[in-house]
N, C-alpha and C. Protein backbone atom coordinates (compact mmCIF):
# COMPACT_ATOMS: atom_id res chain seq x y z
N UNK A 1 36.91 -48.31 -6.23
CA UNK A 1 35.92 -47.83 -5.28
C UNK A 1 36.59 -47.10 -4.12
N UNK A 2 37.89 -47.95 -3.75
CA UNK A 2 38.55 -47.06 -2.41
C UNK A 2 38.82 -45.30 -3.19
N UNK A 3 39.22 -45.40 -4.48
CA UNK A 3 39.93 -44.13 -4.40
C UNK A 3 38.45 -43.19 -4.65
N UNK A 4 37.41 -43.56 -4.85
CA UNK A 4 36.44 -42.77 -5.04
C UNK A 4 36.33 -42.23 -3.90
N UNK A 5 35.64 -43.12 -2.78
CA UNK A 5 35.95 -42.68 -1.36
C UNK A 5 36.78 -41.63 -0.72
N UNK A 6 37.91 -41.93 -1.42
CA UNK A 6 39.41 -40.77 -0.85
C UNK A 6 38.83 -39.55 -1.86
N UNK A 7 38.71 -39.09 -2.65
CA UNK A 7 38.54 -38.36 -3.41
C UNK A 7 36.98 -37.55 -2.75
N UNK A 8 35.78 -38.50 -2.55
CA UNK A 8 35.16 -37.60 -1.72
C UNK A 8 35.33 -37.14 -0.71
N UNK A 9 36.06 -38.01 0.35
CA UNK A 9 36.43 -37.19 1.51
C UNK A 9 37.24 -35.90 1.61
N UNK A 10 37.89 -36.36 0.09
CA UNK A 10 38.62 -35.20 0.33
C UNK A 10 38.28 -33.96 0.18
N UNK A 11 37.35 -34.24 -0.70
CA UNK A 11 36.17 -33.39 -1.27
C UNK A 11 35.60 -32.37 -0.48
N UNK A 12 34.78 -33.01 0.85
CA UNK A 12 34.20 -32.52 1.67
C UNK A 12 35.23 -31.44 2.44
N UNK A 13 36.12 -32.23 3.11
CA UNK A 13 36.91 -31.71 3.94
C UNK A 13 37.76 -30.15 2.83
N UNK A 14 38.02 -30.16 1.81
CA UNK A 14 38.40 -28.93 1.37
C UNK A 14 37.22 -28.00 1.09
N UNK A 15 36.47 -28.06 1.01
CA UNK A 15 34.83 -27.30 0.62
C UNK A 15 34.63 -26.86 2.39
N UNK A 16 34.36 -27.98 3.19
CA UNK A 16 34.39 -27.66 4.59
C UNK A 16 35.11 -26.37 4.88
N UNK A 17 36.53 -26.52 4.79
CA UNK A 17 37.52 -25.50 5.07
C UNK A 17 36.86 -24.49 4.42
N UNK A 18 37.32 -24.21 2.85
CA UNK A 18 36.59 -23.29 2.21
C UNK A 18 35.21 -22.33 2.62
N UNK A 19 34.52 -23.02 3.16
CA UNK A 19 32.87 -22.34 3.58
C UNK A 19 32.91 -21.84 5.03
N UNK A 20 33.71 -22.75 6.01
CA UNK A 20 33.83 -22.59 7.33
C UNK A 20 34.80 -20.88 7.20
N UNK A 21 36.06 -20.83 6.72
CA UNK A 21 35.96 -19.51 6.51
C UNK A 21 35.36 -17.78 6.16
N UNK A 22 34.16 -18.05 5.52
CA UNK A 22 33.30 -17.10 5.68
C UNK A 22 33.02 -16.05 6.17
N UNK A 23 33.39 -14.66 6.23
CA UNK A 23 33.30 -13.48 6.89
C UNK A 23 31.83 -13.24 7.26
N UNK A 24 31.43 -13.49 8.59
CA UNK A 24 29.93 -13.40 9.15
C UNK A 24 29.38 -11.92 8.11
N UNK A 25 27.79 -11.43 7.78
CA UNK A 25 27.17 -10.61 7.48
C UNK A 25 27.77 -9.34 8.41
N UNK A 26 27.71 -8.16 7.86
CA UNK A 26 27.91 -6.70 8.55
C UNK A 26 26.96 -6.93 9.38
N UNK A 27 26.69 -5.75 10.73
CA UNK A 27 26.09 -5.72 11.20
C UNK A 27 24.85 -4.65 10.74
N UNK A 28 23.54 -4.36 10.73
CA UNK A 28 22.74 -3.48 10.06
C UNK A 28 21.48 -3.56 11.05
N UNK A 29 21.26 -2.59 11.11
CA UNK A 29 19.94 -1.59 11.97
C UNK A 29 18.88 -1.67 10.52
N UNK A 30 17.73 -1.99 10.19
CA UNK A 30 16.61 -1.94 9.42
C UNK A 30 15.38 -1.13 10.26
N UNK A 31 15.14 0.60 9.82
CA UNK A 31 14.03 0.72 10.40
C UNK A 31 12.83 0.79 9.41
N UNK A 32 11.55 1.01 9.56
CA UNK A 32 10.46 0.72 9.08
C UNK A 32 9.41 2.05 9.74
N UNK A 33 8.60 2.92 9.48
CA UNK A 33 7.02 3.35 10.08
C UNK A 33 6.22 3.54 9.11
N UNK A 34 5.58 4.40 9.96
CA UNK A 34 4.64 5.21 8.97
C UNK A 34 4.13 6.34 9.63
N UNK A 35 3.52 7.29 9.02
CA UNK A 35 3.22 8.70 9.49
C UNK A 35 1.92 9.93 8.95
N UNK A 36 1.43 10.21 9.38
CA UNK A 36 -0.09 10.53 9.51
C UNK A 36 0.50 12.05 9.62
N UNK A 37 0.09 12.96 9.37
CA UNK A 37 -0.16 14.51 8.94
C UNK A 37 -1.41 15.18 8.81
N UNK A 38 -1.88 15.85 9.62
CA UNK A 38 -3.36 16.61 9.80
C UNK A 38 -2.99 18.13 9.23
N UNK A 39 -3.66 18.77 8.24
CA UNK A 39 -3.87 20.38 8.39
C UNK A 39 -4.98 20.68 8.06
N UNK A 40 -5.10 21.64 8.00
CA UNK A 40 -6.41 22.87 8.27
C UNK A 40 -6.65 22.43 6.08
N UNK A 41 -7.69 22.28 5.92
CA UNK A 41 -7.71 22.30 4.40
C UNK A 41 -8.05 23.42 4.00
N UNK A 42 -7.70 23.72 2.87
CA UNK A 42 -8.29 25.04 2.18
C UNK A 42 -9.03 25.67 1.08
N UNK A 43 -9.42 24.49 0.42
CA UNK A 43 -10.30 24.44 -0.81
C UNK A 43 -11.11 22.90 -0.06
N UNK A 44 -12.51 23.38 -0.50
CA UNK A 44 -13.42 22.16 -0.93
C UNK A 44 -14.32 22.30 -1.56
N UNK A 45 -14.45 20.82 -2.53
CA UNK A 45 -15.09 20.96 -3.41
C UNK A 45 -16.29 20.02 -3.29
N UNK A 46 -17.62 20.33 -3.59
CA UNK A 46 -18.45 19.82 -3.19
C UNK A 46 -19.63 19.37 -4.11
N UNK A 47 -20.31 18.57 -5.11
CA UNK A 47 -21.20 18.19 -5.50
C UNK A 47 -22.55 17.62 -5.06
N UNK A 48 -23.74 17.82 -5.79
CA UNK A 48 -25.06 17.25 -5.00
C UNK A 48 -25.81 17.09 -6.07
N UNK A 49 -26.81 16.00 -6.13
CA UNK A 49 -27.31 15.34 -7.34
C UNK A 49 -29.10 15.70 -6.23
N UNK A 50 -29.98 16.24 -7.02
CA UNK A 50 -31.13 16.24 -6.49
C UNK A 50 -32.16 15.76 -7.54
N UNK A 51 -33.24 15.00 -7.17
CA UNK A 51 -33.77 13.66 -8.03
C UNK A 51 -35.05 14.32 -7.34
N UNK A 52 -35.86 14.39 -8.36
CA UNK A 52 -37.49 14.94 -8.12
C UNK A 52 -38.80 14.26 -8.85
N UNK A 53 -39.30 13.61 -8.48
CA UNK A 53 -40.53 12.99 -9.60
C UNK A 53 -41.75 13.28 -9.52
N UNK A 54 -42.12 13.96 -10.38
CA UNK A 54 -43.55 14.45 -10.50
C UNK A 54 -44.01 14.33 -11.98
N UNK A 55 -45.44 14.56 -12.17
CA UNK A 55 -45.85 14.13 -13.32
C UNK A 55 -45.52 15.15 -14.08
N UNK A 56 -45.65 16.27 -13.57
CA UNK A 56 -45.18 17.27 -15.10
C UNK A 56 -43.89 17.81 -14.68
N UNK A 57 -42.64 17.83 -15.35
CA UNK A 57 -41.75 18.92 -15.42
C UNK A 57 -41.27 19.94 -14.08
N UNK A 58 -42.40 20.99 -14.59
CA UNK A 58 -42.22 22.07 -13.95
C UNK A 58 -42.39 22.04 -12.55
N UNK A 59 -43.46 21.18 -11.60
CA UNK A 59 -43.31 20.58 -10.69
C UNK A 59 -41.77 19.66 -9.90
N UNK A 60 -41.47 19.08 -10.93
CA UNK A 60 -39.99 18.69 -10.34
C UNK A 60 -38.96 19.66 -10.47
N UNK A 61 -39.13 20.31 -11.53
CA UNK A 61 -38.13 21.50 -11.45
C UNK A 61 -38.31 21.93 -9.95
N UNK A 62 -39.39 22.95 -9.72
CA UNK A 62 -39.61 23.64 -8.33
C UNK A 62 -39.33 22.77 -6.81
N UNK A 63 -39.38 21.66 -7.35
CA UNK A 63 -39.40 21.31 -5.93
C UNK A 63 -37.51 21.04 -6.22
N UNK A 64 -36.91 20.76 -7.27
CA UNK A 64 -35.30 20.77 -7.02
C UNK A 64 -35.02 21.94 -6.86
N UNK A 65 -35.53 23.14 -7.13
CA UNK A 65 -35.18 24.22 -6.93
C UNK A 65 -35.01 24.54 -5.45
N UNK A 66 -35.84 24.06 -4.80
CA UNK A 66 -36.36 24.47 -3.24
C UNK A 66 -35.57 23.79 -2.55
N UNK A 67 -35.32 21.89 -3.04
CA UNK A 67 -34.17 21.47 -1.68
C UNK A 67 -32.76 22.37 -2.38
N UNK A 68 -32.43 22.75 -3.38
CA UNK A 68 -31.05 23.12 -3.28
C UNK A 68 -30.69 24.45 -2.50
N UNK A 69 -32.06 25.14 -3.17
CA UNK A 69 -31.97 26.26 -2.32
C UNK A 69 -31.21 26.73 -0.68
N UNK A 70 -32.15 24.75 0.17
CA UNK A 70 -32.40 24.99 1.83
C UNK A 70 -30.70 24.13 1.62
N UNK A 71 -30.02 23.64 0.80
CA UNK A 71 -28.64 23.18 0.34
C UNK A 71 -27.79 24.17 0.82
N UNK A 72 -28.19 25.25 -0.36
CA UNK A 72 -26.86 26.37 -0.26
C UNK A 72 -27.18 26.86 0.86
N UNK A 73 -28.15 27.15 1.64
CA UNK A 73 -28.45 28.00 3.13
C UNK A 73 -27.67 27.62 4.19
C-alpha cells in the first residue's frame, strides 16, 4: 500500500511539472459585423391577380378589364 502511495505521488507531481509548463495561447484579435448596402434598383417585376364575380362571364371579364386598366394608369 505504501509503495502505491509513492508511485501516485509521484505520479501527480511529474504530470504537475509536465502541464504547468505549457506555452500560454497566442494572442488573437476576433472581429465579427455585418453590413447593409442600398442602390437605386433597376428592373422590377411586378404581378396582380384580379378576382371578379358575376353571374355571367362577360360581366366579370369587363369589370377585370376596367380595374387593370385604372392598374396600368
Amino acid at each position: 500500500m505504501k509503495t502505491l502511495a509513492k508511485i501516485l505521488t509521484a505520479s501527480f507531481c511529474v504530470f504537475g511539472i509536465l502541464f504547468a509548463d505549457e506555452e500560454p495561447e497566442p494572442r488573437s484579435i476576433t472581429v465579427t459585423g455585418t453590413a447593409e448596402v442600398s442602390v437605386a434598383p433597376d428592373i422590377c417585376y411586378m404581378s396582380f391577380i384580379v378576382e371578379s364575380e358575376s353571374r355571367k362571364a362577360q360581366e366579370a371579364y369587363a369589370e377585370n378589364v376596367q380595374i387593370m386598366n385604372a392598374i396600368n394608369q
